[in-house]
C-alpha atoms as a PDB file:
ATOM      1  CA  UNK A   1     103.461 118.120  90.114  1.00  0.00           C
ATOM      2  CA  UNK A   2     100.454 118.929  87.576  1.00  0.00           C
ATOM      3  CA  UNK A   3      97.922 118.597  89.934  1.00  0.00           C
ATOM      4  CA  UNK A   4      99.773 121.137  92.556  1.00  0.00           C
ATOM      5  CA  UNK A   5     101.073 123.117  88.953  1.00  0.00           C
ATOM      6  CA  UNK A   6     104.358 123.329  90.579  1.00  0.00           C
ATOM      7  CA  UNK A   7     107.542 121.974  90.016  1.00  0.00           C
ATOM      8  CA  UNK A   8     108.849 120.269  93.210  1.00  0.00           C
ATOM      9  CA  UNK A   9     112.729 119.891  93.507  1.00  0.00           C
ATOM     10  CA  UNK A  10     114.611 118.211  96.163  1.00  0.00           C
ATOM     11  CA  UNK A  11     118.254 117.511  97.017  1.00  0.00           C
ATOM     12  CA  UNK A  12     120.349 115.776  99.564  1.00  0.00           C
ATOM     13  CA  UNK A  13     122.451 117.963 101.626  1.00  0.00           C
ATOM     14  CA  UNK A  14     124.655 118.409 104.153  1.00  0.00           C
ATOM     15  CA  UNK A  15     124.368 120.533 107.728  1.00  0.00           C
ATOM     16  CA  UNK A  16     126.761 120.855 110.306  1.00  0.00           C
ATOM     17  CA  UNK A  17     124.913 119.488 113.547  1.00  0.00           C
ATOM     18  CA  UNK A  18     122.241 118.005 111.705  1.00  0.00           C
ATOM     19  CA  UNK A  19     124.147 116.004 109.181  1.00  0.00           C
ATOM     20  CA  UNK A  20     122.459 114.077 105.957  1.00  0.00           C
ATOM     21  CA  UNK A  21     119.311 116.921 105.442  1.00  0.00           C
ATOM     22  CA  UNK A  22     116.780 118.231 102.644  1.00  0.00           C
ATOM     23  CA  UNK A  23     117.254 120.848 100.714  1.00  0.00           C
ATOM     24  CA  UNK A  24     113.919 122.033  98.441  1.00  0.00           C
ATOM     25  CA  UNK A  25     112.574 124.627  95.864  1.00  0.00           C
ATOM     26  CA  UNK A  26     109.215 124.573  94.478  1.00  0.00           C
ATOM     27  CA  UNK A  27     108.535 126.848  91.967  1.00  0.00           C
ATOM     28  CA  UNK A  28     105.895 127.810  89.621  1.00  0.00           C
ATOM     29  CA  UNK A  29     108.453 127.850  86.962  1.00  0.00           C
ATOM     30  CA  UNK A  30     111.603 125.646  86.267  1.00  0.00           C
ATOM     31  CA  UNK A  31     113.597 128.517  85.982  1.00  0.00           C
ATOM     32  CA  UNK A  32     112.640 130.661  89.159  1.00  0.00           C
ATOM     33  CA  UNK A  33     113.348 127.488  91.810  1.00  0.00           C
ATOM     34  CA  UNK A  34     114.960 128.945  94.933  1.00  0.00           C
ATOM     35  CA  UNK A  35     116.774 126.606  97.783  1.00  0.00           C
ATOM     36  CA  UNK A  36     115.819 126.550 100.734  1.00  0.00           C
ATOM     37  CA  UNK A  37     115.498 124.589 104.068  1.00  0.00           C
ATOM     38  CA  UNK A  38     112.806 123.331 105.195  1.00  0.00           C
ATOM     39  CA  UNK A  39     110.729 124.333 107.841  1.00  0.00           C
ATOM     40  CA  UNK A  40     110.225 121.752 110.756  1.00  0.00           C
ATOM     41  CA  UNK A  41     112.699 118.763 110.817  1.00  0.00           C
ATOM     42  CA  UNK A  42     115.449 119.088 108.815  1.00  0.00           C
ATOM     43  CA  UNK A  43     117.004 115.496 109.328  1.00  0.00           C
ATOM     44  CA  UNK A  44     115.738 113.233 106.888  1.00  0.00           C
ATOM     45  CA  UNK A  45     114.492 110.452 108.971  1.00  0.00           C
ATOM     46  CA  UNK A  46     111.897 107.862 107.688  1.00  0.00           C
ATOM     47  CA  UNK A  47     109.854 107.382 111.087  1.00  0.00           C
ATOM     48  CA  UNK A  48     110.301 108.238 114.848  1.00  0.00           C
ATOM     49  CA  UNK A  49     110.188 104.349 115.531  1.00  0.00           C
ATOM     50  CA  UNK A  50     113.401 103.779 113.060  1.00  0.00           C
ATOM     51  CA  UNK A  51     116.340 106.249 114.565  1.00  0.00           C
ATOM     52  CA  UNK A  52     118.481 104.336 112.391  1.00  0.00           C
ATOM     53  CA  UNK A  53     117.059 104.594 108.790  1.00  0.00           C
ATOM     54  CA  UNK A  54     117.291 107.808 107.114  1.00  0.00           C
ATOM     55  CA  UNK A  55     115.623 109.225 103.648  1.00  0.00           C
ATOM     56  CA  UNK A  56     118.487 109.300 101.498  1.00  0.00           C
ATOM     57  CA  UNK A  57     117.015 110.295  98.431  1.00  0.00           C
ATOM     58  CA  UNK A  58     113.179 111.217  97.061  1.00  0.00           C
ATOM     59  CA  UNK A  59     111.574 110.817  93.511  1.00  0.00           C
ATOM     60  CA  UNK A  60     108.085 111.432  92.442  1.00  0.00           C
ATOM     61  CA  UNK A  61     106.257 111.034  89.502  1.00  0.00           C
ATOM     62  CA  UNK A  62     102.348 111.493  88.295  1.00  0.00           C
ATOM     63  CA  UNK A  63     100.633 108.015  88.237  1.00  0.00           C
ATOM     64  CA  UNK A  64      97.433 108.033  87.391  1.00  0.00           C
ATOM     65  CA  UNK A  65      95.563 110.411  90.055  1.00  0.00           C
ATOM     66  CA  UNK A  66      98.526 110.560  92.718  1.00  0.00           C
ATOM     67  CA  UNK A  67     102.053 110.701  92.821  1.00  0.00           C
ATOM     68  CA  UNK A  68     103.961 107.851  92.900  1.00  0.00           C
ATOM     69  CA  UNK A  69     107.099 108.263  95.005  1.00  0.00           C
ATOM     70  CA  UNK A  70     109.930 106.210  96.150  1.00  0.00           C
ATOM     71  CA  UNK A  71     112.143 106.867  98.892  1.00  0.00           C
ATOM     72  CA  UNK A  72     115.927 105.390  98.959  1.00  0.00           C
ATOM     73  CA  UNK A  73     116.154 104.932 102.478  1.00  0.00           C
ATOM     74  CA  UNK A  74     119.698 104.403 104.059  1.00  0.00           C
ATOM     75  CA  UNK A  75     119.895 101.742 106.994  1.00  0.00           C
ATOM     76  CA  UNK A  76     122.385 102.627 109.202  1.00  0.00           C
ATOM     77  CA  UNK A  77     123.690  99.004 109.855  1.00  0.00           C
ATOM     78  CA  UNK A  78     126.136  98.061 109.928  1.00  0.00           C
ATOM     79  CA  UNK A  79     127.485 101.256 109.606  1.00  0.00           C
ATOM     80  CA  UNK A  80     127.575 104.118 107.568  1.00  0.00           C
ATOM     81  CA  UNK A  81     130.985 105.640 105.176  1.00  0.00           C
ATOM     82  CA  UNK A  82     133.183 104.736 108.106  1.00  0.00           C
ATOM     83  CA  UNK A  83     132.244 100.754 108.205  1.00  0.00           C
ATOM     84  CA  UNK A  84     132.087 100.467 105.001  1.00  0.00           C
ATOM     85  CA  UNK A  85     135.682 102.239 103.497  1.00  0.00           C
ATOM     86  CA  UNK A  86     136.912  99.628 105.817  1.00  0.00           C
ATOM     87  CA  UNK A  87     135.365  96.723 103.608  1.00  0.00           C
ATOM     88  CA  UNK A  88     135.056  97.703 100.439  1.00  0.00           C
ATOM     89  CA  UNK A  89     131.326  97.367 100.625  1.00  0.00           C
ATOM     90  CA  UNK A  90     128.392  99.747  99.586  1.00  0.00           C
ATOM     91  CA  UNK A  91     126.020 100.850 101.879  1.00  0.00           C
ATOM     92  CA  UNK A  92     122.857  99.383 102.343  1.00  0.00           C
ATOM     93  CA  UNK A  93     120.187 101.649 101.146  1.00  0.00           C
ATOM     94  CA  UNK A  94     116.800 100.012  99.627  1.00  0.00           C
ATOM     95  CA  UNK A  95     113.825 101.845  97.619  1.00  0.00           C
ATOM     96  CA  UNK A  96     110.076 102.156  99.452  1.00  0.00           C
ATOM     97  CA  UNK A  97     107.254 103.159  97.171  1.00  0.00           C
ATOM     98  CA  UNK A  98     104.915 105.909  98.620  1.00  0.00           C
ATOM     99  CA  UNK A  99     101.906 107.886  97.455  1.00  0.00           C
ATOM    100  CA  UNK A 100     100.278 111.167  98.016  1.00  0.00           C
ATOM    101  CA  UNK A 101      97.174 112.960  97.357  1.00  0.00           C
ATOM    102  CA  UNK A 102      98.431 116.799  98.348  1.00  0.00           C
ATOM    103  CA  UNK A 103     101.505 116.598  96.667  1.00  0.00           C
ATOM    104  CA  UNK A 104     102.920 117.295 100.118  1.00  0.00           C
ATOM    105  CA  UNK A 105     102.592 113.810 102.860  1.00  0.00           C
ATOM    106  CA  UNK A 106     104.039 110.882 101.245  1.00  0.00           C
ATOM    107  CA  UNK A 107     104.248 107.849 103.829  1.00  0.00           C
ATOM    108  CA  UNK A 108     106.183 105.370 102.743  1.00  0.00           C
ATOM    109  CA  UNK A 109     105.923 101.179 103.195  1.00  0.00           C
ATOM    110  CA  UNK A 110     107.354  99.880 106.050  1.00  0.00           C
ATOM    111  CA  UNK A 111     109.053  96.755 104.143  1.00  0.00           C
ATOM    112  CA  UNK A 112     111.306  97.546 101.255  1.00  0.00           C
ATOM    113  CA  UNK A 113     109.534  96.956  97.657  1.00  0.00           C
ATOM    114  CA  UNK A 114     113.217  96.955  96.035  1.00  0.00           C
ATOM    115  CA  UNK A 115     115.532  95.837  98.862  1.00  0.00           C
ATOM    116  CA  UNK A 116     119.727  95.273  98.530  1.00  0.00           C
ATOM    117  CA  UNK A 117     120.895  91.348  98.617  1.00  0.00           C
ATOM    118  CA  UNK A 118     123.440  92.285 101.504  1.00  0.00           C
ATOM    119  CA  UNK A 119     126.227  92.262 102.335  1.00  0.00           C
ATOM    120  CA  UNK A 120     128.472  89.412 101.898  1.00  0.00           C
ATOM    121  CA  UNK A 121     126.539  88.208  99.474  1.00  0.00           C
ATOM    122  CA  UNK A 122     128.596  89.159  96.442  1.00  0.00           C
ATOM    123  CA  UNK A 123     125.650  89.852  93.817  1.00  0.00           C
ATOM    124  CA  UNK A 124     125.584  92.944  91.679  1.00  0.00           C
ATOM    125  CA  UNK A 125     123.026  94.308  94.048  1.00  0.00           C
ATOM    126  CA  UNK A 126     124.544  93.931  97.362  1.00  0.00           C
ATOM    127  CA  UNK A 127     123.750  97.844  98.283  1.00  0.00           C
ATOM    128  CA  UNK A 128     123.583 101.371  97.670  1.00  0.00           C
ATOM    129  CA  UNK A 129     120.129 100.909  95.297  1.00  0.00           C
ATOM    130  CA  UNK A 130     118.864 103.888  93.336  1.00  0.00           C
ATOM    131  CA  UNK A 131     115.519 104.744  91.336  1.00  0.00           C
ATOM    132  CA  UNK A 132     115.675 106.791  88.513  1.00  0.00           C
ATOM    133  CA  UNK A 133     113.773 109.967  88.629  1.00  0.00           C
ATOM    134  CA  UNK A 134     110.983 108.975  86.100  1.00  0.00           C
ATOM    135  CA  UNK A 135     110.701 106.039  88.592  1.00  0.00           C
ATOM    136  CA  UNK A 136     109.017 103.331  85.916  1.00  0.00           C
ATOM    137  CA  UNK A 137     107.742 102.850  82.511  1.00  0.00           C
ATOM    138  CA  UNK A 138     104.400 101.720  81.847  1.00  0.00           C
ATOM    139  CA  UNK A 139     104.630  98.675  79.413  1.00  0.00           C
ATOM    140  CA  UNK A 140     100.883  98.023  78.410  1.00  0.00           C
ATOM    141  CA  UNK A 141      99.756  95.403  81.849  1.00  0.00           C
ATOM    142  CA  UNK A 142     103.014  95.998  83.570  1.00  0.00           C
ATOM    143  CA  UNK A 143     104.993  98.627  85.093  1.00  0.00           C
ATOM    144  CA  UNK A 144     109.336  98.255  84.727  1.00  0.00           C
ATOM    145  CA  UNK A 145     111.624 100.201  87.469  1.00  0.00           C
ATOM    146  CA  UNK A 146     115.184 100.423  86.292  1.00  0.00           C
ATOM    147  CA  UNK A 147     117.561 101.149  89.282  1.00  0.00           C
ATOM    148  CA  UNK A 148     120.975 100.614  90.072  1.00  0.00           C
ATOM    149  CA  UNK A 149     123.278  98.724  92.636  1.00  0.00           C
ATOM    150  CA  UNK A 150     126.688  98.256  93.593  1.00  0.00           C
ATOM    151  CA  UNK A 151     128.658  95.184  94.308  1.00  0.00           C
ATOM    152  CA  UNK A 152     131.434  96.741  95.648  1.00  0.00           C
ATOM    153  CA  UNK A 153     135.400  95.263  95.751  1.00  0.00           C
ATOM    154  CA  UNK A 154     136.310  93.726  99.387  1.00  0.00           C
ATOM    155  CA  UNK A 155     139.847  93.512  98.261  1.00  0.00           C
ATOM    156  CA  UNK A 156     140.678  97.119  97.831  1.00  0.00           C
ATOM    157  CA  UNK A 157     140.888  98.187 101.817  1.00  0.00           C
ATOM    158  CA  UNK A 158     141.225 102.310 102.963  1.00  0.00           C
ATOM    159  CA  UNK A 159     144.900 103.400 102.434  1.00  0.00           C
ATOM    160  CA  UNK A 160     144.162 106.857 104.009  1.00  0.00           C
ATOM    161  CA  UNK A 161     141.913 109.047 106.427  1.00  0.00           C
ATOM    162  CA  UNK A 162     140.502 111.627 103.524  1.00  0.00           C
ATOM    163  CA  UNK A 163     137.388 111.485 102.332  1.00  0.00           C
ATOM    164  CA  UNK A 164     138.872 111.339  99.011  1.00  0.00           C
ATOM    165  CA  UNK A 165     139.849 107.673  99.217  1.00  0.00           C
ATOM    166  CA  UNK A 166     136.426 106.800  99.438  1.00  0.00           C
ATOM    167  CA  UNK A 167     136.553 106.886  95.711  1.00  0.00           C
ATOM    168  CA  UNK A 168     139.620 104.126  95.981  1.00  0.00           C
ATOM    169  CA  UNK A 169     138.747 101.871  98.392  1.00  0.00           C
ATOM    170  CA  UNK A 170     136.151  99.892  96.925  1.00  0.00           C
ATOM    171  CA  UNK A 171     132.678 100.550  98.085  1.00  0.00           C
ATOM    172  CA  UNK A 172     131.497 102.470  94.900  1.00  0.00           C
ATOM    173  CA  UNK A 173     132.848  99.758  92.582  1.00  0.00           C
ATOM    174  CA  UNK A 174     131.251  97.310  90.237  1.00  0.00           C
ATOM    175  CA  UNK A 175     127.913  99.550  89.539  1.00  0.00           C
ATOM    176  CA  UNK A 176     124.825  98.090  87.301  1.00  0.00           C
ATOM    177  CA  UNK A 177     121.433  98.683  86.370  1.00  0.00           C
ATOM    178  CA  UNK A 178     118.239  95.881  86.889  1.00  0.00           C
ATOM    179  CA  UNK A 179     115.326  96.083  86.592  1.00  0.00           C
ATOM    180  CA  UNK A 180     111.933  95.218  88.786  1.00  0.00           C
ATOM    181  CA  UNK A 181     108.537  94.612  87.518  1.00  0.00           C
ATOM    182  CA  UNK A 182     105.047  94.882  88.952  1.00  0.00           C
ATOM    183  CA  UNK A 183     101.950  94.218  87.696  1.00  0.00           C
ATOM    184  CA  UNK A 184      99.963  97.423  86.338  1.00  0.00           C
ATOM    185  CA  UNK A 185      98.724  99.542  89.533  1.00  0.00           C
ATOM    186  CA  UNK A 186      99.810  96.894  91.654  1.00  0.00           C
ATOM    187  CA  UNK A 187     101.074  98.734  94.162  1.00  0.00           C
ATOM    188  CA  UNK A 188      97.966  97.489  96.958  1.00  0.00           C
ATOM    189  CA  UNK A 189      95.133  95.839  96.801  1.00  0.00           C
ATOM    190  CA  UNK A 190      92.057  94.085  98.986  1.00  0.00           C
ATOM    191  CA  UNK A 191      93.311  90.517  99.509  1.00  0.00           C
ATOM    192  CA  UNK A 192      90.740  87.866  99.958  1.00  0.00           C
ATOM    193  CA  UNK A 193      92.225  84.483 101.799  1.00  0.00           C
ATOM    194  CA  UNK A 194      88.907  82.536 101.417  1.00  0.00           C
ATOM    195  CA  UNK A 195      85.598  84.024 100.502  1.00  0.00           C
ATOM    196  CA  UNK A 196      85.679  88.005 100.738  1.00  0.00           C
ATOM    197  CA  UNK A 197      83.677  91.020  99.472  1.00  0.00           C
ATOM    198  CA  UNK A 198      84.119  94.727  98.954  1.00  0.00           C
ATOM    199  CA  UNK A 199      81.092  97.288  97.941  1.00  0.00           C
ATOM    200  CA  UNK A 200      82.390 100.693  96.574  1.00  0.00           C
ATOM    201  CA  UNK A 201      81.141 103.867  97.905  1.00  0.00           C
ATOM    202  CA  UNK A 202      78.877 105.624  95.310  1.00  0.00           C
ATOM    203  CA  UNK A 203      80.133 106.023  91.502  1.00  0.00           C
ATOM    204  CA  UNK A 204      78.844 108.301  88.837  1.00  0.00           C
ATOM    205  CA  UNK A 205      78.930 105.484  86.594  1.00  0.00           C
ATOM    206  CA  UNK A 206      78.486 106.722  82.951  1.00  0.00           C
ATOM    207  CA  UNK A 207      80.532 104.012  81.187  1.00  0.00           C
ATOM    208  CA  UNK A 208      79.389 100.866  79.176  1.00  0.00           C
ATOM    209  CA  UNK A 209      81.857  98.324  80.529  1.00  0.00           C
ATOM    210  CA  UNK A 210      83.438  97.271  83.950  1.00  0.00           C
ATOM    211  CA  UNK A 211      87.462  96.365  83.810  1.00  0.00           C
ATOM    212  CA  UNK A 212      88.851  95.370  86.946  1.00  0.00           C
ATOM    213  CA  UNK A 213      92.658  94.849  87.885  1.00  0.00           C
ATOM    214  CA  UNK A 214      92.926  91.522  89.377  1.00  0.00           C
ATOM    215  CA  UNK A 215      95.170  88.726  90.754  1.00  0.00           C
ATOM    216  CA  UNK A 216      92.925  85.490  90.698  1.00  0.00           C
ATOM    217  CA  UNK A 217      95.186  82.626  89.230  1.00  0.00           C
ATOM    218  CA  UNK A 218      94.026  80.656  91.657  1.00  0.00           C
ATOM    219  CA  UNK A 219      90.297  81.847  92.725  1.00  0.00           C
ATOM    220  CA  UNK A 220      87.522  83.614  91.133  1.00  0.00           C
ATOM    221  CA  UNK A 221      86.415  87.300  90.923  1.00  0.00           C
ATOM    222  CA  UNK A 222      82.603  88.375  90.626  1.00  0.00           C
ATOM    223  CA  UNK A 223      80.698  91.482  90.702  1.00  0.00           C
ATOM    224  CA  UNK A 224      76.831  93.329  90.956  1.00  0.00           C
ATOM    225  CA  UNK A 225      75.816  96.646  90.747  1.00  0.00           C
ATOM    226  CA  UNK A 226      73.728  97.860  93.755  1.00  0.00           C
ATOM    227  CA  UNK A 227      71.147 100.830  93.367  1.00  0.00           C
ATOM    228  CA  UNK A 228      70.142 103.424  95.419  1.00  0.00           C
ATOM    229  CA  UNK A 229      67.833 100.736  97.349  1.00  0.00           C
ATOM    230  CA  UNK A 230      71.352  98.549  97.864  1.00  0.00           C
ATOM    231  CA  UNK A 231      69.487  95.280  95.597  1.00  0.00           C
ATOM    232  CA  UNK A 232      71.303  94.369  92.861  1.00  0.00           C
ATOM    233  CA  UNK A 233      69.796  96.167  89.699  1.00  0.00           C
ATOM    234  CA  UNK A 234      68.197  93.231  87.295  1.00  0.00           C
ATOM    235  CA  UNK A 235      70.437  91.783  85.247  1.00  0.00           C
ATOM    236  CA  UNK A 236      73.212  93.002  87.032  1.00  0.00           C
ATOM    237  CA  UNK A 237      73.465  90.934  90.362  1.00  0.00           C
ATOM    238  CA  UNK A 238      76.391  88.299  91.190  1.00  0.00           C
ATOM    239  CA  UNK A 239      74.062  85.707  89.498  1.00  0.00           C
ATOM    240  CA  UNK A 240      74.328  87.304  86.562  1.00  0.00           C
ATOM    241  CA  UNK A 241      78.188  88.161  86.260  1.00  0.00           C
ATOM    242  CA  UNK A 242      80.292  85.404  84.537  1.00  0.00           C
ATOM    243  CA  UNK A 243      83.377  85.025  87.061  1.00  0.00           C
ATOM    244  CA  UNK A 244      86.838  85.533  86.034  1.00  0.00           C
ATOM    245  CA  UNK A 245      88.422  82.116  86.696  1.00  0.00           C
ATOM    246  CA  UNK A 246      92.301  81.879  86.704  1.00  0.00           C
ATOM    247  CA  UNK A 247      92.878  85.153  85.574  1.00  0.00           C
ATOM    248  CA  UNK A 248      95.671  86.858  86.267  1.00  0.00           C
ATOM    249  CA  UNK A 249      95.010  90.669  84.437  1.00  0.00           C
ATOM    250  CA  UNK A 250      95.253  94.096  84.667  1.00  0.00           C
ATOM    251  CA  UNK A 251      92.074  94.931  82.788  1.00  0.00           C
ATOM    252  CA  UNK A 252      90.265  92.308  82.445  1.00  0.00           C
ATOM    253  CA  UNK A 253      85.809  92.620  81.344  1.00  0.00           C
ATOM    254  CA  UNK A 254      83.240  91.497  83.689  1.00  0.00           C
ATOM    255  CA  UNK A 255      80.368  91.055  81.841  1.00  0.00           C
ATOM    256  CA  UNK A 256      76.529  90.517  82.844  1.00  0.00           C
ATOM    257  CA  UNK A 257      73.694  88.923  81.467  1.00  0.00           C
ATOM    258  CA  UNK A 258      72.276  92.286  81.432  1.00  0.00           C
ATOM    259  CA  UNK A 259      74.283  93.398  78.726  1.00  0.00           C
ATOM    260  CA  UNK A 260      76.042  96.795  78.165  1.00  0.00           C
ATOM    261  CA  UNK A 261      76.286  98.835  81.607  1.00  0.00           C
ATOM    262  CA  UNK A 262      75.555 101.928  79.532  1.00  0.00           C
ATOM    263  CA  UNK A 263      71.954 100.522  79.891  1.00  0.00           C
ATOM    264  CA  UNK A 264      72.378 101.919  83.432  1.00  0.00           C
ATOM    265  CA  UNK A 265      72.195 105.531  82.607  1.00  0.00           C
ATOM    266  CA  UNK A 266      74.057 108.168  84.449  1.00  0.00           C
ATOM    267  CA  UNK A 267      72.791 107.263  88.021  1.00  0.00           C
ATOM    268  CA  UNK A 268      74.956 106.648  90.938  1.00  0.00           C
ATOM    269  CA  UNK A 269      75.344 103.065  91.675  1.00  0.00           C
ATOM    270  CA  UNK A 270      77.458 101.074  93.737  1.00  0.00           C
ATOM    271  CA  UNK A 271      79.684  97.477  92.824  1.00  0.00           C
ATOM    272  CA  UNK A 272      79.850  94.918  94.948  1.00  0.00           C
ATOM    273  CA  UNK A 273      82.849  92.744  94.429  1.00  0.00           C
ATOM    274  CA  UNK A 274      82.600  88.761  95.352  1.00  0.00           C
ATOM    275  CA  UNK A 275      85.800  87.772  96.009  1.00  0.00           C
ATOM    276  CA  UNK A 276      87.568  84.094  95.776  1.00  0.00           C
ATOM    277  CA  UNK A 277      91.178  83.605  97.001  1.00  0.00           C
END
C-alpha cells in the first residue's frame, strides 16, 4: 500500500468454531510480516444482511489515488464442499470490485462485477472464479482482468468420506483463464437518463486542457467553468464548449471558444458538467 507505506498481506484460514477466517500481517517491510488474527470479527462475512455469502479471498492493488480491491465472495448455495463432491461441480464464488481511501474499509458492490455462469450450465466458468493479485492491466483506454474458472466433471461422483477425494471427484476439474474488460476508470460514474448536470466542488485548476472520461454514444456531454461568483467565466460557459457527440472515450478534450484553460491562471474554479443521456 504506498500511500499507507506498508505492505498489507492477507490469507484464508481456517479456525475451529469459527470456520473459513482471515489471517493478516502488515509490515513495514516484506521481510518482517508477522500473522496474526484479527481483532473484531474473525469470520469473513461480506455483510450482516447476507449470512450466507462469505469473503473468500481479498486482492488490492494501487489505482490511481485508491486501492482497487476485489473480493471473491463464496455464496453458500447450494451448498458448500459437501454439495458439491456430490456433483462434481465447483463452488459458486464470484469477484466484487471495492475501493478504499485508508487502506483499511473496503465496501464492496452489492451485485457481482465478474459473476460464475452456474451451475448446470456447463461453460468453462460455471464457478469457483478467481482474480489475480495484480487484479488488471491497464491497456491505454481500457482496463483487462484475467481470472480463472472451473467447469468442473459431473461424471466423476465421491468414492469416499476424506477430504482427500475432493481432489478426485470432479469439482476442481477443467480449470481456465478469461478475461473481462472495462472501460478505463469505469468502475462508477454519474448517469444522466435525460437531461442532467453535475458542478464540482472547488479545483485548483492549473492545467491548460479539460479531458473527461465519458460514455455518450448515444447523447452529448458539455461543460463551463464557474468562478468564485458561480457565472460562467467568459469564454468558458456551456455556450461556448463544443459538445462531445457520440463519443464513447476515456479521455476525450472539451474545448472552448475561449481557448487554452491555462488562460485561467491558478485560481480555484469550479466545472459544471451538462449532461445528455
Amino acid at each position: 500500500d504506498p500511500f499507507r507505506v506498508e505492505w498489507v498481506f492477507a490469507l484464508r484460514d481456517y479456525r475451529d468454531g469459527i470456520g473459513r477466517a482471515a489471517r493478516r500481517a502488515v509490515s513495514p517491510t516484506f521481510a518482517d510480516a508477522k500473522w496474526n488474527w484479527p481483532d473484531g470479527a474473525e469470520k469473513w462475512l461480506v455483510a450482516t444482511n447476507r449470512p450466507n455469502w462469505q469473503l473468500y479471498n481479498f486482492d488490492a492493488v494501487p489505482y490511481e489515488s485508491l486501492m482497487l480491491g476485489v473480493m471473491e465472495v463464496l455464496y453458500n448455495t447450494p451448498g458448500d464442499n459437501g454439495d458439491c463432491s456430490k456433483v462434481g461441480l465447483p463452488k459458486q464464488t464470484a469477484l466484487h470490485f471495492c475501493f478504499s481511501r485508508d487502506g483499511r474499509t473496503y465496501v464492496p458492490r452489492d451485485e457481482a462485477d465478474i459473476a460464475p455462469s452456474g451451475w448446470g450450465s456447463g461453460k468453462w466458468d460455471t464457478g469457483y472464479l478467481s482474480a489475480v493479485s495484480g487484479i488488471c492491466a491497464v491497456d491505454d483506454e481500457r482496463l483487462t482482468f484475467y481470472y480463472s474458472g472451473l467447469r468442473g466433471d459431473g461424471t466423476r461422483r465421491k468414492t469416499g468420506k476424506t477430504p482427500a477425494e475432493w481432489t478426485k471427484n470432479g469439482m476442481y476439474l477443467n480449470g481456465a483463464i478469461g478475461v473481462a474488460t472495462l472501460r478505463r476508470a469505469g468502475f462508477s460514474g454519474m448517469v444522466a437518463d435525460g437531461d442532467g448536470e453535475l458542478t464540482t466542488k472547488p479545483l485548483a485548476f492549473t492545467g491548460g486542457h479539460l479531458f473527461v472520461n465519458a460514455d455518450c454514444l448515444f447523447g452529448t456531454v458539455r461543460a463551463e467553468i464557474l468562478g468564485s461568483d458561480g457565472m460562467p467565466v467568459p469564454g468558458f460557459a456551456a455556450d461556448d464548449c463544443t459538445a462531445l457527440v457520440r463519443c464513447p472515450a476515456a479521455k476525450a478534450e472539451l474545448v472552448f471558444r475561449g481557448g487554452d484553460l491555462a488562460k485561467l491562471g491558478k485560481r480555484d474554479v469550479r466545472i459544471r458538467f451538462l449532461l445528455r443521456n
